[in-house]
Protein backbone atom coordinates (compact mmCIF):
# COMPACT_ATOMS: atom_id res chain seq x y z
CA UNK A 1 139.88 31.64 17.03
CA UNK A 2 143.31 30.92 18.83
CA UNK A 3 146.04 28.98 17.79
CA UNK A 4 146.77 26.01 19.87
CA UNK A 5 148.97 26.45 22.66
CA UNK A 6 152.82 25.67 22.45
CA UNK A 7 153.71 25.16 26.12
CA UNK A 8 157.90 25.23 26.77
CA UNK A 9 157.29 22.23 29.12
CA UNK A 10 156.24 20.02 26.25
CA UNK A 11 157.58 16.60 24.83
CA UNK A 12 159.09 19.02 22.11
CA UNK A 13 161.14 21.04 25.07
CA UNK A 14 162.51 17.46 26.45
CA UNK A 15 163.18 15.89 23.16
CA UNK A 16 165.29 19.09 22.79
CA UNK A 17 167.23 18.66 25.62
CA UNK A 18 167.41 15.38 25.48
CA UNK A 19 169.23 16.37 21.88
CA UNK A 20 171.37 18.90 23.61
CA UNK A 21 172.77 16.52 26.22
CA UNK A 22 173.50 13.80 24.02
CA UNK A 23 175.67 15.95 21.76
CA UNK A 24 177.58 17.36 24.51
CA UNK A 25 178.39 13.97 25.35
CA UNK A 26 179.56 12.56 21.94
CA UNK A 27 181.65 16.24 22.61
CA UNK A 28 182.80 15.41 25.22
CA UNK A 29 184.03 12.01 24.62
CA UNK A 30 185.27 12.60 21.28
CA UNK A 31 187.59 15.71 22.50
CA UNK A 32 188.93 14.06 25.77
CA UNK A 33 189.74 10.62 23.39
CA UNK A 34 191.50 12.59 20.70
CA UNK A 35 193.49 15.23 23.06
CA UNK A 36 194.54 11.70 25.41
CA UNK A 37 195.61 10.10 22.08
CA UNK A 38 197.47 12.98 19.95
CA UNK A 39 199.53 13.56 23.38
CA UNK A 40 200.11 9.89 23.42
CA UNK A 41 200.73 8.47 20.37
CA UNK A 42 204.09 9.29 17.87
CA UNK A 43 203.22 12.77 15.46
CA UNK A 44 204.19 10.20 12.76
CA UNK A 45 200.88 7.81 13.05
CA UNK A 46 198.82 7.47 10.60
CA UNK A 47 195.94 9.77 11.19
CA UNK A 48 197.42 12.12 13.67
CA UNK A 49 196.60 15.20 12.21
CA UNK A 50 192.72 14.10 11.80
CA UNK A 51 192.83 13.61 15.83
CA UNK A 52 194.90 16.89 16.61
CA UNK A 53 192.10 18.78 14.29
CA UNK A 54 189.71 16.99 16.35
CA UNK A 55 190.99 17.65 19.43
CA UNK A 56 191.75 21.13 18.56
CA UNK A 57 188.11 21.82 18.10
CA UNK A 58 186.10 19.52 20.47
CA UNK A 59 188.83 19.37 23.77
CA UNK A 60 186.71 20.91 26.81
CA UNK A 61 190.05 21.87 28.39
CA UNK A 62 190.86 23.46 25.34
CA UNK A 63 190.31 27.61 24.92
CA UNK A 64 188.45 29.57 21.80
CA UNK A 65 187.19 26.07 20.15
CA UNK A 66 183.47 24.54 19.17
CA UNK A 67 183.13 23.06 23.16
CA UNK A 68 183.73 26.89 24.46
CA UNK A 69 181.31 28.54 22.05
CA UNK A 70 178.70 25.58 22.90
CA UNK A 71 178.99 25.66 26.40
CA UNK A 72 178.69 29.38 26.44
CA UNK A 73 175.91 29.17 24.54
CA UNK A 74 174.05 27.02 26.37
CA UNK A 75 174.79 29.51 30.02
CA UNK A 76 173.63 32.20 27.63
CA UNK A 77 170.26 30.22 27.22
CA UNK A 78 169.98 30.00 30.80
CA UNK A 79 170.46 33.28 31.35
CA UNK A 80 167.82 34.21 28.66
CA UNK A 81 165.08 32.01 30.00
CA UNK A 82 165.55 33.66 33.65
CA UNK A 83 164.84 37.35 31.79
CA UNK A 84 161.68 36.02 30.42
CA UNK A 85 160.57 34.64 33.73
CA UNK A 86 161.64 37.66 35.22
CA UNK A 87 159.54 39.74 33.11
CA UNK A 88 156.47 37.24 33.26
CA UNK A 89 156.86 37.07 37.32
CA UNK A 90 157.10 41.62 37.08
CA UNK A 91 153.63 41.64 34.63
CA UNK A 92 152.14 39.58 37.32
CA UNK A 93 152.78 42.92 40.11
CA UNK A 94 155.39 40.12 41.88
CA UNK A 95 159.44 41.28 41.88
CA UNK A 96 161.12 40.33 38.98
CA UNK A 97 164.80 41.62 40.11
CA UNK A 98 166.06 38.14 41.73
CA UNK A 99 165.25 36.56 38.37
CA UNK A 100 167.42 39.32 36.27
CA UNK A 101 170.00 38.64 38.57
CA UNK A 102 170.33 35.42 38.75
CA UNK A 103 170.64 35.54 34.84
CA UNK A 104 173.27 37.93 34.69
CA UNK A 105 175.15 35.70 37.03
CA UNK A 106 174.11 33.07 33.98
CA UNK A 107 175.59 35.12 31.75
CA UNK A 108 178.75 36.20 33.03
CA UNK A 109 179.83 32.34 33.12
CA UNK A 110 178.73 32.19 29.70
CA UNK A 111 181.54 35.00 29.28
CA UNK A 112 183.93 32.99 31.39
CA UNK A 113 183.38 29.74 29.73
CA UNK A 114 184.13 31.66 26.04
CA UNK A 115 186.70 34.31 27.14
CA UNK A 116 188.29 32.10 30.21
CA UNK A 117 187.63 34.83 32.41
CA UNK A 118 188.70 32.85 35.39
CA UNK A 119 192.83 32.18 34.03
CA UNK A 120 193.07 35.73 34.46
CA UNK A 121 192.60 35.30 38.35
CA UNK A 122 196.01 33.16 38.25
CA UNK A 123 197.51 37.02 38.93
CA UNK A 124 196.85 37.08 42.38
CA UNK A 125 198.53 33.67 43.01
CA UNK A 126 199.87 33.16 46.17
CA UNK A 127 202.30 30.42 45.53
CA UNK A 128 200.68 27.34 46.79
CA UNK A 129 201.71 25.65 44.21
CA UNK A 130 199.63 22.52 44.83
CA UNK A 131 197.03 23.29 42.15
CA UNK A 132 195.88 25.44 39.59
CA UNK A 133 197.18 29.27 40.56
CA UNK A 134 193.82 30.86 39.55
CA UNK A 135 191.89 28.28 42.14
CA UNK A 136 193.71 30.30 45.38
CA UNK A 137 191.06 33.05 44.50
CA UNK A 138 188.87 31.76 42.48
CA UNK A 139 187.49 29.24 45.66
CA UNK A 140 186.89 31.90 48.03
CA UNK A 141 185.20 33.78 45.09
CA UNK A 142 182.70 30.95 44.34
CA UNK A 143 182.10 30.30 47.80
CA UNK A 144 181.21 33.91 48.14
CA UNK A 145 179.16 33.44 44.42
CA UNK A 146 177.56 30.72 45.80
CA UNK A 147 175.63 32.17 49.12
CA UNK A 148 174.96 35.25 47.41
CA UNK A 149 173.37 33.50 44.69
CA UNK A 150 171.35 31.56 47.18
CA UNK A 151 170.62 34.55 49.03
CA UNK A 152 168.81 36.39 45.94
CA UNK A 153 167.29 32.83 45.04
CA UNK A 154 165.28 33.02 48.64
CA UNK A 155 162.64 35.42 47.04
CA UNK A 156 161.78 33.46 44.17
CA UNK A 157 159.51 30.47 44.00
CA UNK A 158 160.20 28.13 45.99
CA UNK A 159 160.04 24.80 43.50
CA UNK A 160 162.14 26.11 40.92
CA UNK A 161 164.58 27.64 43.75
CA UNK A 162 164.90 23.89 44.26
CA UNK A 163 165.74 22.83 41.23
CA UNK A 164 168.43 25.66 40.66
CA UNK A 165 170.49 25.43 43.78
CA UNK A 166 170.60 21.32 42.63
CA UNK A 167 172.00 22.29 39.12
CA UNK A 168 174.30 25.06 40.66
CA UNK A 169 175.70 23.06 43.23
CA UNK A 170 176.74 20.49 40.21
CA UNK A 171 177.68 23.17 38.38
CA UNK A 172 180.51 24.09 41.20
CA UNK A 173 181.27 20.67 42.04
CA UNK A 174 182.84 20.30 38.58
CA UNK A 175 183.87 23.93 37.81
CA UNK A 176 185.69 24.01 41.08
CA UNK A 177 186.03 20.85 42.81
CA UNK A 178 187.27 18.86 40.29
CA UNK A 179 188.87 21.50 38.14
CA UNK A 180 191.18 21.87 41.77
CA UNK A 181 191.42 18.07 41.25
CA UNK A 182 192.80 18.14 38.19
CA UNK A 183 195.30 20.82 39.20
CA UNK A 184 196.61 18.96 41.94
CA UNK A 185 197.12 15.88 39.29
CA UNK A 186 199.82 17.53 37.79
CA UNK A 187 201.39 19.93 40.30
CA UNK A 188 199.86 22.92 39.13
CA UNK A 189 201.78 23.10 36.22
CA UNK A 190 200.37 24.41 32.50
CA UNK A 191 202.43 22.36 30.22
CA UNK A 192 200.75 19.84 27.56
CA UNK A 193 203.83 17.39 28.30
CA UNK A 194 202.16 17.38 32.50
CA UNK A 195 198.42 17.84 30.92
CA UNK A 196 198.87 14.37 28.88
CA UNK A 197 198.04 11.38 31.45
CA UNK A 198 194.94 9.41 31.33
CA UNK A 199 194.42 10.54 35.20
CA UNK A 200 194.27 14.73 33.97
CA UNK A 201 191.75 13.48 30.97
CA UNK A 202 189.68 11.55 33.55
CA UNK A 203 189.07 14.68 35.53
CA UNK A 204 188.28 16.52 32.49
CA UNK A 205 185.78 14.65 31.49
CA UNK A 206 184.22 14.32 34.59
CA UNK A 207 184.71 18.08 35.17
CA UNK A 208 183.02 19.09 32.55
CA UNK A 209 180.50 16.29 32.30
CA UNK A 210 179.39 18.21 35.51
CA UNK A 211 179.33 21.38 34.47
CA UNK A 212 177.18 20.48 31.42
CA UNK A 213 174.88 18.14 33.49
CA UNK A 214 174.15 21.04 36.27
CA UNK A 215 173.83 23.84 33.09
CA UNK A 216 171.03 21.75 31.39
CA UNK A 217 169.56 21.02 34.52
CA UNK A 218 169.28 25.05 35.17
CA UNK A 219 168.05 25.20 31.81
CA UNK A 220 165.20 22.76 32.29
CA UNK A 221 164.02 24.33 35.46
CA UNK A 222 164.05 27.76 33.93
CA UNK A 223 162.10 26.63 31.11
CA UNK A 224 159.46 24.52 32.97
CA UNK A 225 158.62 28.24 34.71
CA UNK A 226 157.45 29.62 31.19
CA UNK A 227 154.55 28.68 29.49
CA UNK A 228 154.17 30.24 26.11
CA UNK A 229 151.18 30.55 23.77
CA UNK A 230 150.26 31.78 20.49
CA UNK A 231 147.33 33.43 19.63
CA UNK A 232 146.06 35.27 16.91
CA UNK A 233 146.93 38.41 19.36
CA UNK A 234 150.76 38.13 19.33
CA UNK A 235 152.42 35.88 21.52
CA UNK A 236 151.24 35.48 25.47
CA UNK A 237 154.46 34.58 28.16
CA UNK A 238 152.91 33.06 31.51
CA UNK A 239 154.68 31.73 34.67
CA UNK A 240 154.08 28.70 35.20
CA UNK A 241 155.43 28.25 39.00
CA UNK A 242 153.75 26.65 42.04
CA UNK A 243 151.87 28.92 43.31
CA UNK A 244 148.09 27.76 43.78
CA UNK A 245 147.01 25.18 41.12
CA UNK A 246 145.14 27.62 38.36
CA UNK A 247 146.30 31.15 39.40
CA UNK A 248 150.09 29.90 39.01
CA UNK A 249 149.24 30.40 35.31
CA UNK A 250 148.21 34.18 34.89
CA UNK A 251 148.89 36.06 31.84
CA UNK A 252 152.01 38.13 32.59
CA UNK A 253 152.83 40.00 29.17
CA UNK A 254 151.33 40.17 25.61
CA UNK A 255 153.37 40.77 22.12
């Protein structure tokens, strides 16, 4: 006799992400609040130190800290969950490719969001000046990004297509958008002295708030495309996408 069924688009899966969200928001909050304050307040205050530590660890504008490693992780989930649709949609004799590469697309922001990939394009600055330097190539490149993404997105099916052009285009609107808003808040400029006003921090959060926001949203669409069962057989991965009411549920790959 089976085991029951445990389906990924569950009340377990939301409560999870539910979970997930609200922690990146305390995150969030708590590292924008303590980066505004230790670049506001006198070194001497009682309890700097405890909000520079903070800070230190939780600031989203911050590199190499507990918000990079979390955010990177949850791209890198994204990117998993694509594979295993990918390989469900293949066992099922449809094409599999557009899902692989839409997840390593998933997984080289994860790289970006750990390593900061993206500073490095500040090279090929062409002295605007107005903004961030890495922003004069990194635009064009996520415009480009963008409409090949949704070109290799055409193939797949079409509700989930929906959902992830939605959480991409959030995704971009605070990556890029706001991240050039930012940069035009304080000239450009690197410094913590020009990074310090409540404007910059205000743009941070929202920034990131974004990125976060269209990332979990990618995440949820990529797992409501999986079912998942166990059975006394090994485990059974299905695809659960719109196709035709019961055949969008066919057994794609036993283990």
């Amino acid at each position: 006799m089976d085991i029951p069924t445990v389906r990924s688009h569950g009340p377990g899966v939301r409560w999870f992400l539910w979970v997930v969200a609200i922690v990146f928001a305390l995150m969030l909050l708590g590292g924008v609040v303590s980066h505004y304050l230790r670049e506001n307040i006198d070194i001497t205050t009682p309890g700097w130190r405890i909000l520079s530590a903070l800070a230190s660890l939780l600031y989203a504008d911050g590199e190499g800290n507990l918000w990079a490693w979390a955010s990177g992780l949850l791209l890198s989930g994204i990117a998993l969950c694509l594979v295993a649709v990918g390989f469900a949609v293949r066992n099922e004799a449809k094409r599999g490719a557009p899902y692989f590469i839409l997840a390593a697309i998933a997984l080289e922001l994860s790289a970006d969001e750990i390593a900061q990939l993206h500073e490095q394009l500040a090279r090929f600055d062409l002295g605007t000046g107005f903004t961030f330097a890495w922003l004069t190539i990194g635009v064009p490149l996520a415009i480009v990004a963008g409409l090949l993404m949704l070109w290799v997105a055409r193939s797949i099916d079409r509700q989930l297509r929906r959902r992830l052009i939605v959480a991409g285009a959030i995704y971009l609107f605070g990556a890029v958008g706001f991240e050039a808003m930012g940069g035009i808040v304080v000239g450009g400029r690197l410094d913590d002295l020009s990074r310090g006003s409540l404007p910059y921090h205000l743009l941070v959060g929202i920034e990131e708030g974004l990125e976060v926001t269209g990332a979990l949203l990618a995440l949820s669409a990529a797992l409501s495309a999986l079912t998942i069962e166990r059975t006394v057989a090994g485990i059974i991965m299905r695809a659960r996408l719109a196709q035709t009411g019961d055949t969008a549920a066919k057994r794609s790959s036993v283990s």
